[in-house]
C-alpha atoms as a PDB file:
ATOM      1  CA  UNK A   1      15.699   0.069  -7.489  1.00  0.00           C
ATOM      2  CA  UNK A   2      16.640   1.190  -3.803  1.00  0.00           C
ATOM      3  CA  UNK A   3      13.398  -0.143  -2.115  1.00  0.00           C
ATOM      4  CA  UNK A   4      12.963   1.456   1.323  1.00  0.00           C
ATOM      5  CA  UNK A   5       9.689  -0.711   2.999  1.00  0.00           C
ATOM      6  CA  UNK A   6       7.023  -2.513   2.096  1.00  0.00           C
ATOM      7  CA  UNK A   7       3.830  -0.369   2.369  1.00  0.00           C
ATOM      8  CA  UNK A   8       0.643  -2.130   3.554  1.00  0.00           C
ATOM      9  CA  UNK A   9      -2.902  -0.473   3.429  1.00  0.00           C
ATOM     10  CA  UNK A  10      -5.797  -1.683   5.795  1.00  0.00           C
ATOM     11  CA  UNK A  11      -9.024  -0.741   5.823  1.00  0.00           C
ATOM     12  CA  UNK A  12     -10.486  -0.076   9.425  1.00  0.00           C
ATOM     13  CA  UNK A  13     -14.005   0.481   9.923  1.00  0.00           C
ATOM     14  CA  UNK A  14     -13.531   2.871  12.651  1.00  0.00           C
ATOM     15  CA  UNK A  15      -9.917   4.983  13.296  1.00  0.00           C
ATOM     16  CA  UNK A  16     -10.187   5.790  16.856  1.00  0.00           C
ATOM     17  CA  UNK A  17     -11.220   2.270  18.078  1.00  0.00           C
ATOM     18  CA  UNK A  18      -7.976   0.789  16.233  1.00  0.00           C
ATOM     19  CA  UNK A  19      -5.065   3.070  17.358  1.00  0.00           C
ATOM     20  CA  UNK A  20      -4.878   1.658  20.643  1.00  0.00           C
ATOM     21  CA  UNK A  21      -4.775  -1.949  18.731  1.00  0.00           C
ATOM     22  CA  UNK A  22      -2.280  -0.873  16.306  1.00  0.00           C
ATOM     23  CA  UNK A  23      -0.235   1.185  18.908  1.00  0.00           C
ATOM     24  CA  UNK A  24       0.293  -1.906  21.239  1.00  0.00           C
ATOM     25  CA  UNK A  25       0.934  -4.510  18.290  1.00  0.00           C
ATOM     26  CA  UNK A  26       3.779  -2.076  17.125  1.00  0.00           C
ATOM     27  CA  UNK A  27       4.869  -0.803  20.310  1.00  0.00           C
ATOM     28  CA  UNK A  28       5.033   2.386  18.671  1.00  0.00           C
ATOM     29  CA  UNK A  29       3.204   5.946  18.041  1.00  0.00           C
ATOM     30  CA  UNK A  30       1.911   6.508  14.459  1.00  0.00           C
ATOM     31  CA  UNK A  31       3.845   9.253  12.413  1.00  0.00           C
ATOM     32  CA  UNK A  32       0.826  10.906  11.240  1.00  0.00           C
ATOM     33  CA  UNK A  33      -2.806  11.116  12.057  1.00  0.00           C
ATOM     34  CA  UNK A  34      -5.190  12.933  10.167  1.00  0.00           C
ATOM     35  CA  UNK A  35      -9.218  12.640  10.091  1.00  0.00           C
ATOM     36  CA  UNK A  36      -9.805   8.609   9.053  1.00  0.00           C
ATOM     37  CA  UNK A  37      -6.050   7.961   8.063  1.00  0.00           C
ATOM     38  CA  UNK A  38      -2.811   7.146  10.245  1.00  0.00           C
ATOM     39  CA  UNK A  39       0.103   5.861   9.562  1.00  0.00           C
ATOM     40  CA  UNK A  40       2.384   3.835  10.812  1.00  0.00           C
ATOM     41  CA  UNK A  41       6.864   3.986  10.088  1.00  0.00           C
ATOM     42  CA  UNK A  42       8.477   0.812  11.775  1.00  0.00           C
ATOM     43  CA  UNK A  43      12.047   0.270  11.671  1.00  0.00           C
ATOM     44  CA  UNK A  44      11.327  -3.170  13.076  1.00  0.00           C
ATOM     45  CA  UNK A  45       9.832  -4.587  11.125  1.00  0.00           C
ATOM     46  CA  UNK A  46      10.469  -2.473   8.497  1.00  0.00           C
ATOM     47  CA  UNK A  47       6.739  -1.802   7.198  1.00  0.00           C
ATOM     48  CA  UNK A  48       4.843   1.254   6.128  1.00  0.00           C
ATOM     49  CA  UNK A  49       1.437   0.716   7.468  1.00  0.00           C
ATOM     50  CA  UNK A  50      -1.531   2.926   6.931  1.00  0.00           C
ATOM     51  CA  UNK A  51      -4.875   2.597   8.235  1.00  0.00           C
ATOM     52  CA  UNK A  52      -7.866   4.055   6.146  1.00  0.00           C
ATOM     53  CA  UNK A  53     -10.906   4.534   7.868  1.00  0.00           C
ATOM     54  CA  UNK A  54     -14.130   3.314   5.685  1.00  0.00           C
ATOM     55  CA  UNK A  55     -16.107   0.660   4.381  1.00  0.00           C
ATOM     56  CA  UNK A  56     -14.838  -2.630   4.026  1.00  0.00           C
ATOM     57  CA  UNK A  57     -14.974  -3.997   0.625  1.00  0.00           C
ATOM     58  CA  UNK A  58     -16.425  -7.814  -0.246  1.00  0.00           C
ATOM     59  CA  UNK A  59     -13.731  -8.563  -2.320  1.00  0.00           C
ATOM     60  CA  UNK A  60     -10.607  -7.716   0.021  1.00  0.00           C
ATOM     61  CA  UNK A  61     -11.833  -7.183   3.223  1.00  0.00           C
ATOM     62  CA  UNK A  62      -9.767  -5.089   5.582  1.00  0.00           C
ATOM     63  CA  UNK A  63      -7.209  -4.981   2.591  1.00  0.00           C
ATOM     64  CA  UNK A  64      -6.585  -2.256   0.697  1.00  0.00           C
ATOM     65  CA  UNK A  65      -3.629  -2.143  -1.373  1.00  0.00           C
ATOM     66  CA  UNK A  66       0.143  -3.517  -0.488  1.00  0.00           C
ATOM     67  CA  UNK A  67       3.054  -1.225  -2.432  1.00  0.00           C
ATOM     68  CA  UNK A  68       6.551  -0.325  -2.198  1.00  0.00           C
ATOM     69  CA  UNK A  69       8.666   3.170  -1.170  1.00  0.00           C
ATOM     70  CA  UNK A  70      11.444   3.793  -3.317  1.00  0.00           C
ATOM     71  CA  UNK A  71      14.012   6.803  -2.814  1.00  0.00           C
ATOM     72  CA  UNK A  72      12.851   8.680  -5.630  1.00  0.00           C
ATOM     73  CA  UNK A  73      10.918   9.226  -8.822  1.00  0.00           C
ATOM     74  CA  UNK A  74      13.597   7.753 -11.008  1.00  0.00           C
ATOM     75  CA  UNK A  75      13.125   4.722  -9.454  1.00  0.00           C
ATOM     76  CA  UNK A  76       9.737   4.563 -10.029  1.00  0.00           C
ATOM     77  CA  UNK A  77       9.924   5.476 -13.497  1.00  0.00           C
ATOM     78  CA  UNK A  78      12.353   2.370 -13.358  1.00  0.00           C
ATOM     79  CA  UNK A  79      10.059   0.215 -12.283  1.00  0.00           C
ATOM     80  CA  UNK A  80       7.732   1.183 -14.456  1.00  0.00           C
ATOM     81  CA  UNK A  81       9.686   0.584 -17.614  1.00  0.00           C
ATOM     82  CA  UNK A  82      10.704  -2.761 -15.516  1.00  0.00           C
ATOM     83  CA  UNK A  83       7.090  -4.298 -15.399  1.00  0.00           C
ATOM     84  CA  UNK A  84       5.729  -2.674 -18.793  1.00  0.00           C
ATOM     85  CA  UNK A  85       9.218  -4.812 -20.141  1.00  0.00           C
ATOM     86  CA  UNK A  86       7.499  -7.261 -18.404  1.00  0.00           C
ATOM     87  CA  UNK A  87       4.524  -7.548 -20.317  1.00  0.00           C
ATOM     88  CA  UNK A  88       2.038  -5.316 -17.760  1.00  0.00           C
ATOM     89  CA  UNK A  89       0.194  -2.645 -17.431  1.00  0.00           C
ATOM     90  CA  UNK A  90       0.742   0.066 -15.802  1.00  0.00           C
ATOM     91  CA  UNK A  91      -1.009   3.402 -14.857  1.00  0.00           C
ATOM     92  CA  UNK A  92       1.072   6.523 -13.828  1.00  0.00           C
ATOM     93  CA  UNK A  93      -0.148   8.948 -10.983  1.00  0.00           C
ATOM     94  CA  UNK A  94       2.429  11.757 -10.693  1.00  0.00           C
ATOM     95  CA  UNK A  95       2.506  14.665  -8.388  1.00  0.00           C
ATOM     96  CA  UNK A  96      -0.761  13.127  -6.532  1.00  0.00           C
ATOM     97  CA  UNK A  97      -1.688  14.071  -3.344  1.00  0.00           C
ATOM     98  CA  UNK A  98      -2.329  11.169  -1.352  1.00  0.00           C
ATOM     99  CA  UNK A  99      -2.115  10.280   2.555  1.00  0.00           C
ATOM    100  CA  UNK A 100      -1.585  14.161   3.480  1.00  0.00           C
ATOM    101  CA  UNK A 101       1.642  13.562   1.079  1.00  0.00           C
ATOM    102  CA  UNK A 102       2.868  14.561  -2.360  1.00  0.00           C
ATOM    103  CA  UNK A 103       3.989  11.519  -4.415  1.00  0.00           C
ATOM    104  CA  UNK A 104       5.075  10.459  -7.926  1.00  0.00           C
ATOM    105  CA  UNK A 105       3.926   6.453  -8.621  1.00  0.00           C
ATOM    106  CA  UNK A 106       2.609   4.015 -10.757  1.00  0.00           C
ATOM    107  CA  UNK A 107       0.306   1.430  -9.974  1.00  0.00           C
ATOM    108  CA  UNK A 108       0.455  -2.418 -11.316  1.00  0.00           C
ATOM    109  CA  UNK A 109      -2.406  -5.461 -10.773  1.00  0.00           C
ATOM    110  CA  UNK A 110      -1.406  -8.847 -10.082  1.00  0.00           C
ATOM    111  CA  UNK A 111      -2.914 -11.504 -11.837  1.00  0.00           C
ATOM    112  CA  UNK A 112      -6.099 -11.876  -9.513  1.00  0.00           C
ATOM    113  CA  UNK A 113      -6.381  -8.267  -9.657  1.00  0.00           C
ATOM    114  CA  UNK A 114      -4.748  -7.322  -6.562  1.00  0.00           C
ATOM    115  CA  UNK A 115      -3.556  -3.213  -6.465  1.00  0.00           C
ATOM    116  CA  UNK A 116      -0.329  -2.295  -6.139  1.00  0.00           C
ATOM    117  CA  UNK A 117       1.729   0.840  -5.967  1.00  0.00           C
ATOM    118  CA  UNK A 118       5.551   1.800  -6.536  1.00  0.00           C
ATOM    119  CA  UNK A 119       5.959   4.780  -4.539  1.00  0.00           C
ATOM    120  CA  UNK A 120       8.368   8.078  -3.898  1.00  0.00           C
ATOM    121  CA  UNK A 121       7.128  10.875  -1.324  1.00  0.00           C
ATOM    122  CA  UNK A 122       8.379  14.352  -3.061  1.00  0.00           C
ATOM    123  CA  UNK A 123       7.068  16.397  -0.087  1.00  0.00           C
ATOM    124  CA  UNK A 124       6.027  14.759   3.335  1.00  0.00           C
ATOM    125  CA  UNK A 125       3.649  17.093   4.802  1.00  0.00           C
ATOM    126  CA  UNK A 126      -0.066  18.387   2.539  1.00  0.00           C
ATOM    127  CA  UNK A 127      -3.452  18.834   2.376  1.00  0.00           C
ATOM    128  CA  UNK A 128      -5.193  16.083   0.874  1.00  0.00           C
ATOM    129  CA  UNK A 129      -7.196  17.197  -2.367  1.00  0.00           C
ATOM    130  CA  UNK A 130     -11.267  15.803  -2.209  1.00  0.00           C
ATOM    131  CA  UNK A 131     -10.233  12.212  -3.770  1.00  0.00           C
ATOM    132  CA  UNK A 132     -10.012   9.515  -2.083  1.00  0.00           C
ATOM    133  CA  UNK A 133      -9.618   6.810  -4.373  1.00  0.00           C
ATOM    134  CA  UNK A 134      -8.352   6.558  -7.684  1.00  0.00           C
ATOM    135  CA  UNK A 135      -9.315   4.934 -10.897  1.00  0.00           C
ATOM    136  CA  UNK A 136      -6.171   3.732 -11.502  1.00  0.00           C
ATOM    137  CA  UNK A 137      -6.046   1.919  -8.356  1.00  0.00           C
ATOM    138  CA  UNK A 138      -9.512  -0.207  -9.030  1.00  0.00           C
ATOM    139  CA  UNK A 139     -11.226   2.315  -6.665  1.00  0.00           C
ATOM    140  CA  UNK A 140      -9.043   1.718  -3.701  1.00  0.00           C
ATOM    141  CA  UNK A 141      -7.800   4.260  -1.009  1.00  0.00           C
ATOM    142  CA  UNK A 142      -4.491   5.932  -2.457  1.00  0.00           C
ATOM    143  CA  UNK A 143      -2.676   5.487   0.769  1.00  0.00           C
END
């Protein structure tokens, strides 16, 4: 699997008020920034950091999900066969829209029940469709 970054969702309670935070940790301009939602490319570290504005959940706090980018759909699909060989479960969400992006993935729960998602972008640049969060994810922001 050609893994391109870890992917780390936050939660932030409000957007605007954690840009200027996020922009000086980094040292670097977010890639995209849409109503409640930015996100972050660094080369150094190499991380994939989104921030989703809303509520903060009791049972993770400020996080959200953690994942990982892959090239392409094939190599999702091969992760997918890699962790249901594995013994898990896991629950496909192709052609999604999610973080104004179109993406192919699966998603996976550790043992304490901690989301995460194998991920391929198929086209960068979309209108988000009205959900949010999906089932598959235990109710979590998709980004």
């Amino acid at each position: 699997m050609a893994v391109l970054k870890p992917h780390l969702a936050l939660t932030v309670s409000d957007l605007e008020r954690s840009l200027p935070f996020y922009r000086a940790l980094f040292g670097a301009e977010p890639v995209k920034v849409r109503t409640g939602y930015a996100k972050f490319e660094l080369v150094d570290p190499a991380l994939n950091l989104t921030l989703n504005e809303g509520p903060r959940g009791s049972e993770l706090g400020a996080f959200n999900h953690a994942g990982i980018q892959v090239s392409s759909t094939d190599d999702v699909l091969m992760a997918r066969m890699r962790l249901q060989q594995g013994g898990l479960a896991t629950f496909d969400e192709m052609n999604t829209t999610c973080c104004y992006a179109r993406q192919d993935k699966i998603w996976v729960h550790d043992p304490d029940g901690t989301p995460w998602e194998v991920f391929a972008v198929t086209e960068a640049d979309v209108e988000p469709r009205l959900e949010r969060a999906t089932p598959q994810a235990g109710g979590h922001s998709c980004c």
